[in-house]
C-alpha atoms as a PDB file:
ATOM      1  CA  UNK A   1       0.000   0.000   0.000  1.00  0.00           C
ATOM      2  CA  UNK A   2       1.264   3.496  -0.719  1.00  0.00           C
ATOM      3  CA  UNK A   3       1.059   5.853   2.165  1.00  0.00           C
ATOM      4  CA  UNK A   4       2.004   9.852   2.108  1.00  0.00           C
ATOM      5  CA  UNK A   5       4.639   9.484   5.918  1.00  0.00           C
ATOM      6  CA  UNK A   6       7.208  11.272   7.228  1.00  0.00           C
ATOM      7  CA  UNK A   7      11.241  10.464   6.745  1.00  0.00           C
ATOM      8  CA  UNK A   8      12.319   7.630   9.205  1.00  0.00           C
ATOM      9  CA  UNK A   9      15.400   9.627  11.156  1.00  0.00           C
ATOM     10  CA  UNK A  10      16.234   7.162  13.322  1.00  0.00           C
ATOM     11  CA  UNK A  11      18.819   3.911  13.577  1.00  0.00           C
ATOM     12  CA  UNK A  12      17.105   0.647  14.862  1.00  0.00           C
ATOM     13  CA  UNK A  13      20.839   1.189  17.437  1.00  0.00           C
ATOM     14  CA  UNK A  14      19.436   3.762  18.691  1.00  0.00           C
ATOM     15  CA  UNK A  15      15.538   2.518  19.132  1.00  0.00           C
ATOM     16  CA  UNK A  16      16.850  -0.417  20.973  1.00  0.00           C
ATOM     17  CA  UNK A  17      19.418   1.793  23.173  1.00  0.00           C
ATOM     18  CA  UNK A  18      16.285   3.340  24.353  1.00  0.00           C
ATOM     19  CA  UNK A  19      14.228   0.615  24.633  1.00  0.00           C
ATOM     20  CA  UNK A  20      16.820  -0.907  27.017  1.00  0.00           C
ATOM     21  CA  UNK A  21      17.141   2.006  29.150  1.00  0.00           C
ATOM     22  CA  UNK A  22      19.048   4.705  27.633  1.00  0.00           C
ATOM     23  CA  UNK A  23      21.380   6.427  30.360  1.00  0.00           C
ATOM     24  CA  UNK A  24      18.988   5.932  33.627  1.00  0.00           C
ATOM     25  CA  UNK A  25      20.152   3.079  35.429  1.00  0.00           C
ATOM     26  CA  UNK A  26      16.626   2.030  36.534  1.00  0.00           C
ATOM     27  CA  UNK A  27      15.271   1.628  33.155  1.00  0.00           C
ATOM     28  CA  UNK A  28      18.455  -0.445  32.629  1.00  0.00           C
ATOM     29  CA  UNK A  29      18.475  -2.615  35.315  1.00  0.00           C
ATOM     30  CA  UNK A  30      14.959  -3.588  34.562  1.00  0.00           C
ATOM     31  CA  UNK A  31      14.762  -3.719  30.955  1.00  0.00           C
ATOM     32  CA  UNK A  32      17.948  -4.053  29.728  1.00  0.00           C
ATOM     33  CA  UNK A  33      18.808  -8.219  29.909  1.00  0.00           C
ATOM     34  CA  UNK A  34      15.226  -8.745  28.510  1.00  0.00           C
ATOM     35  CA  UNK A  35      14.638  -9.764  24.733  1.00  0.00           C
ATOM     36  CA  UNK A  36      13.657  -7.334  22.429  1.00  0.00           C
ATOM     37  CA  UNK A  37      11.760  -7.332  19.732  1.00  0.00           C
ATOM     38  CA  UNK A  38      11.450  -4.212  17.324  1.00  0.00           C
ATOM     39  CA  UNK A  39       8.971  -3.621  14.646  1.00  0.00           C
ATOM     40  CA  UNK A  40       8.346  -0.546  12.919  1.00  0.00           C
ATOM     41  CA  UNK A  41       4.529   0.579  12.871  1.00  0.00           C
ATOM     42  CA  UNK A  42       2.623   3.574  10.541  1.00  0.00           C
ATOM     43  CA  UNK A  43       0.164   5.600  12.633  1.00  0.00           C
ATOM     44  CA  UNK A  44      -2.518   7.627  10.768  1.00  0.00           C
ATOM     45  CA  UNK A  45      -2.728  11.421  11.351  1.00  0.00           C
ATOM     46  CA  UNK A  46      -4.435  14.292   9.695  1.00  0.00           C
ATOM     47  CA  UNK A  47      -2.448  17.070   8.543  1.00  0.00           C
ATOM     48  CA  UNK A  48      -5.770  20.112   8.755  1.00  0.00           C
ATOM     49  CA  UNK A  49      -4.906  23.610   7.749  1.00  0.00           C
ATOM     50  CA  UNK A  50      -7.780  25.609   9.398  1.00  0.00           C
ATOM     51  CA  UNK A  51      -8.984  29.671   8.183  1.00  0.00           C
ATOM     52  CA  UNK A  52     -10.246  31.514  10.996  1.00  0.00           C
ATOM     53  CA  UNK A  53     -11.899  34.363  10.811  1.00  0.00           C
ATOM     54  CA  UNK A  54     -12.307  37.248  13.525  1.00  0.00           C
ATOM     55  CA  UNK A  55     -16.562  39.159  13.368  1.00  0.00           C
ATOM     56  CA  UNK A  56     -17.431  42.137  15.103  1.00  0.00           C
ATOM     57  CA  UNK A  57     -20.055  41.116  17.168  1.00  0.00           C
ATOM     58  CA  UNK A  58     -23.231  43.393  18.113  1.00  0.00           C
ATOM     59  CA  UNK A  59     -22.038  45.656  20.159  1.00  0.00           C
ATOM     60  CA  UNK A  60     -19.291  46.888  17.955  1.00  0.00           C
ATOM     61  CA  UNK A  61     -20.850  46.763  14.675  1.00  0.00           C
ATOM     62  CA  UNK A  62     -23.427  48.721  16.114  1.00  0.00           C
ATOM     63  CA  UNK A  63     -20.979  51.792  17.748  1.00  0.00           C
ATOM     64  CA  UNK A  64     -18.219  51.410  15.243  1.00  0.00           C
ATOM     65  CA  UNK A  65     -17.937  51.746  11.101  1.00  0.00           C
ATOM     66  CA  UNK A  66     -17.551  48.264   9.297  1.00  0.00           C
ATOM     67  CA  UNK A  67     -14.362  47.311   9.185  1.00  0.00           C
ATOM     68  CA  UNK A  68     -12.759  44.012   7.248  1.00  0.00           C
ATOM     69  CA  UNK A  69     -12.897  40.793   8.576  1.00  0.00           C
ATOM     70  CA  UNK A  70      -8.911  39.515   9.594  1.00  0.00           C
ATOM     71  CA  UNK A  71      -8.050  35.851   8.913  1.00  0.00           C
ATOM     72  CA  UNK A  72      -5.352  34.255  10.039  1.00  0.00           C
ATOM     73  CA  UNK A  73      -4.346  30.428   8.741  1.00  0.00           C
ATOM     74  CA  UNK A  74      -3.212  28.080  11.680  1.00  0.00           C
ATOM     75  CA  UNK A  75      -1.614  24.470  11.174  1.00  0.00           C
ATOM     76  CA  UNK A  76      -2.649  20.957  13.166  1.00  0.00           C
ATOM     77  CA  UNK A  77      -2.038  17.659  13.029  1.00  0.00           C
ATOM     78  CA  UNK A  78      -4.756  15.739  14.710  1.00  0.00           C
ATOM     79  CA  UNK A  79      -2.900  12.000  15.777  1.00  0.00           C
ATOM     80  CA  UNK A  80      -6.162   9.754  14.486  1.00  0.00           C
ATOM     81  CA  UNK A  81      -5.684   7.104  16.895  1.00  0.00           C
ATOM     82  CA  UNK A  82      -5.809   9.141  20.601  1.00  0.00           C
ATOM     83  CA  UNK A  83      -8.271  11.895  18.708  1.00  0.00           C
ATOM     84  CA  UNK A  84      -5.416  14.467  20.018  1.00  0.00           C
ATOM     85  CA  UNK A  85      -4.050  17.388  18.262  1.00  0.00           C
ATOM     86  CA  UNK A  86      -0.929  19.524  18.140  1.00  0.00           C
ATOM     87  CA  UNK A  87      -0.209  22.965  16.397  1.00  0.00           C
ATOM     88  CA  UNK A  88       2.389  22.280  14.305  1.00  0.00           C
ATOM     89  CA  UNK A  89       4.851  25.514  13.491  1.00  0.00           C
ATOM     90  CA  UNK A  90       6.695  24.993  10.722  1.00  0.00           C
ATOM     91  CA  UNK A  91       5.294  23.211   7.272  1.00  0.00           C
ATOM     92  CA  UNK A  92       5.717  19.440   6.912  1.00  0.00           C
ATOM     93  CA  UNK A  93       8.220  17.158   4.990  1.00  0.00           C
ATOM     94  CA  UNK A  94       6.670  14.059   4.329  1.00  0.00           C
ATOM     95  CA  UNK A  95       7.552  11.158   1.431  1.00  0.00           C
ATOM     96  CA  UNK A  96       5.638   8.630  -0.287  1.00  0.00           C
ATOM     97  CA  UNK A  97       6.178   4.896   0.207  1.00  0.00           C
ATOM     98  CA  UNK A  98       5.440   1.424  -0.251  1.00  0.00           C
ATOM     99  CA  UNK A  99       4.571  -0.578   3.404  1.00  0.00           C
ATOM    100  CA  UNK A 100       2.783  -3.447   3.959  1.00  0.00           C
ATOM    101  CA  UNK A 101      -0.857  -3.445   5.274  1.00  0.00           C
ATOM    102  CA  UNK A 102      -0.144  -5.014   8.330  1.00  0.00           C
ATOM    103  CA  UNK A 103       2.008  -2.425   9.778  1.00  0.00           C
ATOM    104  CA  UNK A 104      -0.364   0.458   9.242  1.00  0.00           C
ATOM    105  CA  UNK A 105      -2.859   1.498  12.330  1.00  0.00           C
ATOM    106  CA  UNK A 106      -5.534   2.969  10.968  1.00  0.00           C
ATOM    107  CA  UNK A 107      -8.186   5.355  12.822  1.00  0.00           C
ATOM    108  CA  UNK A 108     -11.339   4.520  14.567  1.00  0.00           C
ATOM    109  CA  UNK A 109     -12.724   7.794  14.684  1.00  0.00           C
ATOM    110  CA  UNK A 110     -15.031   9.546  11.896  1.00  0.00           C
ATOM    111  CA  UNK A 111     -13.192  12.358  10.001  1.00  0.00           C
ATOM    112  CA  UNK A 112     -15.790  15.067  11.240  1.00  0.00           C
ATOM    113  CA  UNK A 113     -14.528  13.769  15.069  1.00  0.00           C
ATOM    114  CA  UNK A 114     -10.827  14.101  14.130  1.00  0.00           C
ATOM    115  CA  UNK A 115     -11.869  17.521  12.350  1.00  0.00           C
ATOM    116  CA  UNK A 116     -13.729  19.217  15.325  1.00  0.00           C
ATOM    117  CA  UNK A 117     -10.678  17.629  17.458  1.00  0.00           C
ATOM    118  CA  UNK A 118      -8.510  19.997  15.247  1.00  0.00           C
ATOM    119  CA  UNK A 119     -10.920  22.857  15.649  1.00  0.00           C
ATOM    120  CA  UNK A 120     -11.085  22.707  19.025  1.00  0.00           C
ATOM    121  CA  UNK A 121      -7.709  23.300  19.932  1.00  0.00           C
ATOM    122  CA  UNK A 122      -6.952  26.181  17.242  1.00  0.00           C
ATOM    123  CA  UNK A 123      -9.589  27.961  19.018  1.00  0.00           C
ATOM    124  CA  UNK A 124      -7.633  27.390  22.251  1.00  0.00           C
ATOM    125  CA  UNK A 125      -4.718  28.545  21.044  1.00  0.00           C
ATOM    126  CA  UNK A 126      -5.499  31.653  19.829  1.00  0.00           C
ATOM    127  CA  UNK A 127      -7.389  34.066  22.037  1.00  0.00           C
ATOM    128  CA  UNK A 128     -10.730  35.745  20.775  1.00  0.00           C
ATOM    129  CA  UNK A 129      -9.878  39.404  20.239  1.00  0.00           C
ATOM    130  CA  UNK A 130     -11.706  41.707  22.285  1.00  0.00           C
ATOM    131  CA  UNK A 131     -15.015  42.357  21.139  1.00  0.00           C
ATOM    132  CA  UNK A 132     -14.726  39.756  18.350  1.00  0.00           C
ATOM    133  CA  UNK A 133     -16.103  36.336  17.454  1.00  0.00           C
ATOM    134  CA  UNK A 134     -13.989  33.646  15.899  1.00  0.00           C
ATOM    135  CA  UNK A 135     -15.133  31.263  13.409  1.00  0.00           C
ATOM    136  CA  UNK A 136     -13.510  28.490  12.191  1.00  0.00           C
ATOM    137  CA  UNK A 137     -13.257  26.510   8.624  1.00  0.00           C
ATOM    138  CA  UNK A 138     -10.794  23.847   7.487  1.00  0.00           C
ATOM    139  CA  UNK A 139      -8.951  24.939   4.046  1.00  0.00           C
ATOM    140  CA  UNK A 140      -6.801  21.284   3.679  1.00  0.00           C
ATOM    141  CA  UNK A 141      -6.689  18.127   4.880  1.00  0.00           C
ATOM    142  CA  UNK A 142      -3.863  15.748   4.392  1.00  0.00           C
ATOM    143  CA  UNK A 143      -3.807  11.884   5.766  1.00  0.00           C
ATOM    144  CA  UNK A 144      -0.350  11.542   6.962  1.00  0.00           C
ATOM    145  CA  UNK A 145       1.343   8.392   8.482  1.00  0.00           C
ATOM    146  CA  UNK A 146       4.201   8.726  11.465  1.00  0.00           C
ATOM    147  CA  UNK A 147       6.770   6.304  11.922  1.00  0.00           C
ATOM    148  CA  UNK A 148       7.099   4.449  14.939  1.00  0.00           C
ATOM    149  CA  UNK A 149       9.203   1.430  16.548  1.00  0.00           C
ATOM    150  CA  UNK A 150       7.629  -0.595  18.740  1.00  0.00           C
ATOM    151  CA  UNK A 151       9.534  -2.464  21.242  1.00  0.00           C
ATOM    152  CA  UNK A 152       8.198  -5.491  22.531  1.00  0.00           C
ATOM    153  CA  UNK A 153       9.652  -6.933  25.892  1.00  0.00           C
ATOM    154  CA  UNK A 154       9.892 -10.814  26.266  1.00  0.00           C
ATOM    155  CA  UNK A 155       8.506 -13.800  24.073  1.00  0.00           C
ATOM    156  CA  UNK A 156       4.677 -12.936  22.449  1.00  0.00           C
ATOM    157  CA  UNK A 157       2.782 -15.472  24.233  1.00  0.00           C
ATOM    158  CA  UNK A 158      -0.697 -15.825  23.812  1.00  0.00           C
ATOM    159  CA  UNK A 159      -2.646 -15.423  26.879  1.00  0.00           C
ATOM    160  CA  UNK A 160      -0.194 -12.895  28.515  1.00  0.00           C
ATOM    161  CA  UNK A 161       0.243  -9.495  28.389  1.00  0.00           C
ATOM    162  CA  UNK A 162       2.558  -8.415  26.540  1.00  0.00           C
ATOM    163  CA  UNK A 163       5.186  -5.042  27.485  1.00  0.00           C
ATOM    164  CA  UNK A 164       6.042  -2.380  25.199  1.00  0.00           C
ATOM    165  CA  UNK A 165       6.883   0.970  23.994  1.00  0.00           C
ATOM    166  CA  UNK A 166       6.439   2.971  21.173  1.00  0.00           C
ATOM    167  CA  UNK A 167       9.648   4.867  20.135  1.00  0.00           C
ATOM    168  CA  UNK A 168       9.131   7.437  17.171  1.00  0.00           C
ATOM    169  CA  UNK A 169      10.985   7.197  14.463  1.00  0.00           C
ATOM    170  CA  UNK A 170      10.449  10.556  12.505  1.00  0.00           C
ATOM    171  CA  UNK A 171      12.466  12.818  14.858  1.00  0.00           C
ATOM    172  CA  UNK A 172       9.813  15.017  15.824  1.00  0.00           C
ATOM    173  CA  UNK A 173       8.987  16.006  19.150  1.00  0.00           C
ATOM    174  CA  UNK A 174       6.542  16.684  21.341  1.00  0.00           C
ATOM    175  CA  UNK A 175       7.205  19.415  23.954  1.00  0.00           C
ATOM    176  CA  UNK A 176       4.255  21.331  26.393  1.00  0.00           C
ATOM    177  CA  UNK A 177       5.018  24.869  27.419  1.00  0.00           C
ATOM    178  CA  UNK A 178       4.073  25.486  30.881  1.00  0.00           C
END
């Protein structure tokens, strides 16, 4: 199956370094004699491009001249299997290839869900102006598939639970300001 994902950065060394423990000597001690198994895995996200647009409302349409309506474009990407989004700052670089159909996750959710998701935290993100409504419209919507390894602790046996951790691949990152 062709998919539209982004570059893998990352060595399979370096997934299993951190699957093992990395530096913390915790991790190490508890991780790091068992077997590992790595597998690389394709989750779908949505790449959504929103328009908002800022309205007078009542009050200061009715004491003020008309004035033009400001846009402003903001960037998301919604992850499609938590239904969580991101604001993404800078555009993305993404590549086609050829995977197997077995190593893509696909979503659960309906696209309107993983839309309003989106929409939801633009309008977060950006305060209302004062005096001003916001309204909020999707201009393009990309399916987009992130790399990620997935390493499995210990033998797969059926009946047990099985241990692991997802390691991306793509080099991205994740960070919350507080």
């Amino acid at each position: 199956m062709k998919i539209e994902c982004f570059p893998i950065k990352m060595k399979e060394e370096e997934a299993l370094r951190i699957a093992r423990g990395g530096k913390n000597p915790i991790m190490r001690a508890i991780f790091g004699k068992k077997k590992i198994n790595l597998r690389i895995m394709y989750l779908e996200s949505r790449y959504i491009i929103y328009e908002m647009t800022y309205h007078d409302n009542f009050l200061v349409r009715s004491l003020q001249k008309k004035r033009e309506e400001d846009k402003q474009k903001i960037r998301v990407m919604v992850e499609a299997t938590t239904c969580t989004a991101a604001y993404v700052e800078d555009e993305i670089v993404t590549e086609e290839k050829e995977v197997d159909e077995n190593s893509i996750q696909p979503t659960y959710y309906e696209d309107k869900r993983l839309r309003d998701c989106g929409a939801i935290m633009a309008k977060r993100m950006v305060r209302r102006r004062v005096g001003r409504n916001l309204s909020i419209r999707p201009l393009e919507e990309r399916k987009v598939y992130r790399p990620f390894y997935i390493a499995i602790y210990g033998d797969m046996i059926e009946g047990t639970k099985a241990r692991y951790m997802p390691i991306a691949a793509d080099g991205n990152l994740v960070s919350r300001n507080f």
